[in-house]
C-alpha atoms as a PDB file:
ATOM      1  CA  UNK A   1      82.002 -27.626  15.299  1.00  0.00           C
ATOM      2  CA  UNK A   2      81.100 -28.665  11.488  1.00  0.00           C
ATOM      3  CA  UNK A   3      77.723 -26.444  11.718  1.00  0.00           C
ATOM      4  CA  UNK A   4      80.420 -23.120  11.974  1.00  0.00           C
ATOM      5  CA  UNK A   5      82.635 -23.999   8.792  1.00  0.00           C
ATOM      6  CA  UNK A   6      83.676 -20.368   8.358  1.00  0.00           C
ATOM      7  CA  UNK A   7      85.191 -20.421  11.915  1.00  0.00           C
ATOM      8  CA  UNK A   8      86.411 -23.939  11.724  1.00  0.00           C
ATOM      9  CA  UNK A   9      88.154 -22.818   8.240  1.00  0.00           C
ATOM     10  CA  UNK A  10      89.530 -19.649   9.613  1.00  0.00           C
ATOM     11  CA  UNK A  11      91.268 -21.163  12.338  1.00  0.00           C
ATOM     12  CA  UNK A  12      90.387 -24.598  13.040  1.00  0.00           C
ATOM     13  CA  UNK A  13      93.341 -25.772  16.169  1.00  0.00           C
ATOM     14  CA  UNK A  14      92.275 -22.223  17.798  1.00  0.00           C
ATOM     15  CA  UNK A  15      88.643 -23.185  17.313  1.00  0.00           C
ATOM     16  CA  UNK A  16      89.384 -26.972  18.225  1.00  0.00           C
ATOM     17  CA  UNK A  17      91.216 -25.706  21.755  1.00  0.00           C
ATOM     18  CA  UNK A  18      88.263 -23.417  22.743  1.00  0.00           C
ATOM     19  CA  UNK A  19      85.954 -26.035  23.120  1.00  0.00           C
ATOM     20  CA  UNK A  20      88.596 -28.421  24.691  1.00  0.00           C
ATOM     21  CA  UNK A  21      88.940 -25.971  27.131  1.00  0.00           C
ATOM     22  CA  UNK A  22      85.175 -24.658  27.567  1.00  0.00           C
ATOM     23  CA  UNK A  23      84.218 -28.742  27.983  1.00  0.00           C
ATOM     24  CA  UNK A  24      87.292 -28.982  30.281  1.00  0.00           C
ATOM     25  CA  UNK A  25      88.686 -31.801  27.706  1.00  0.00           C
ATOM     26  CA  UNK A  26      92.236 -32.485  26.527  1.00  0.00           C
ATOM     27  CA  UNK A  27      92.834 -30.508  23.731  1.00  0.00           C
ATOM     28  CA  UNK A  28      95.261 -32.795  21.675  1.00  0.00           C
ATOM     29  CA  UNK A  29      92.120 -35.623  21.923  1.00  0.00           C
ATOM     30  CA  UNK A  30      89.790 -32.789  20.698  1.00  0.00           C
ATOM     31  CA  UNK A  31      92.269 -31.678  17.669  1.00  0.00           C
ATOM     32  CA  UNK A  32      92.527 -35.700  16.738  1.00  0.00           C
ATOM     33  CA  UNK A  33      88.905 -36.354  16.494  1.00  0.00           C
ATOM     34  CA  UNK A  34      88.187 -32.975  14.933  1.00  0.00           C
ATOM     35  CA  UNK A  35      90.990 -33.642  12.165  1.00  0.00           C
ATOM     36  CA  UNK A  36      89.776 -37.188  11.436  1.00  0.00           C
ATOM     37  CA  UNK A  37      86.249 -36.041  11.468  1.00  0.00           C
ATOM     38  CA  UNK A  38      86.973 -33.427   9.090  1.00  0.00           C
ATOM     39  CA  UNK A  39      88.887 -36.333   6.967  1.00  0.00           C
ATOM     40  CA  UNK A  40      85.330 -37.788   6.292  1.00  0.00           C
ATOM     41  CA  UNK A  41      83.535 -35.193   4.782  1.00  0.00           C
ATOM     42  CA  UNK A  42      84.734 -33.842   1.329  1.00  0.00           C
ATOM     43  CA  UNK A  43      83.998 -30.320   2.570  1.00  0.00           C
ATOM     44  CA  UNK A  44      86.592 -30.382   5.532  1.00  0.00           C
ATOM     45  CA  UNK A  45      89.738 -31.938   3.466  1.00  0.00           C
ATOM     46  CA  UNK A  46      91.380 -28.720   3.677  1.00  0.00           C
ATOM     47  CA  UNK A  47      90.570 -28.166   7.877  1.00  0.00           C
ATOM     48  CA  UNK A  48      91.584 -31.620   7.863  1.00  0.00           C
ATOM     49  CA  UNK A  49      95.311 -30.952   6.424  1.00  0.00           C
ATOM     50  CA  UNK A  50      95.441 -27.459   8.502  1.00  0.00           C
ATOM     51  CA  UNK A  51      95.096 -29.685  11.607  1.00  0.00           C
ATOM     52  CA  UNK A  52      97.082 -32.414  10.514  1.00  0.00           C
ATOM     53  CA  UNK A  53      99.953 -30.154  10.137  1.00  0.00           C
ATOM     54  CA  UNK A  54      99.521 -29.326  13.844  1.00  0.00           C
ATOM     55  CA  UNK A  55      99.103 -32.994  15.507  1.00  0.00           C
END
């Protein structure tokens, strides 16, 4: 999901829950990972807060 960071930036818990859902995986795991990914990589501070808000 980090090679798309105009989609993951536009709406990342929409993006996040369409691959949950296309991998058939829980979606609140999916939003976690993706959120503390995000955490690690300067770039993705902002998705990072945006999904953070929505844990």
């Amino acid at each position: 999901m980090l090679n798309f960071p105009a989609r993951l930036a536009a709406d990342a818990a929409g993006f996040a829950n369409r691959m949950a859902a296309l991998l058939d995986l829980d979606t609140r795991r999916v939003r976690r990972y993706l959120a503390a990914r995000c955490a690690l990589e300067p770039d993705f501070w902002g998705v990072a807060e945006q999904l953070r808000g929505e844990l």
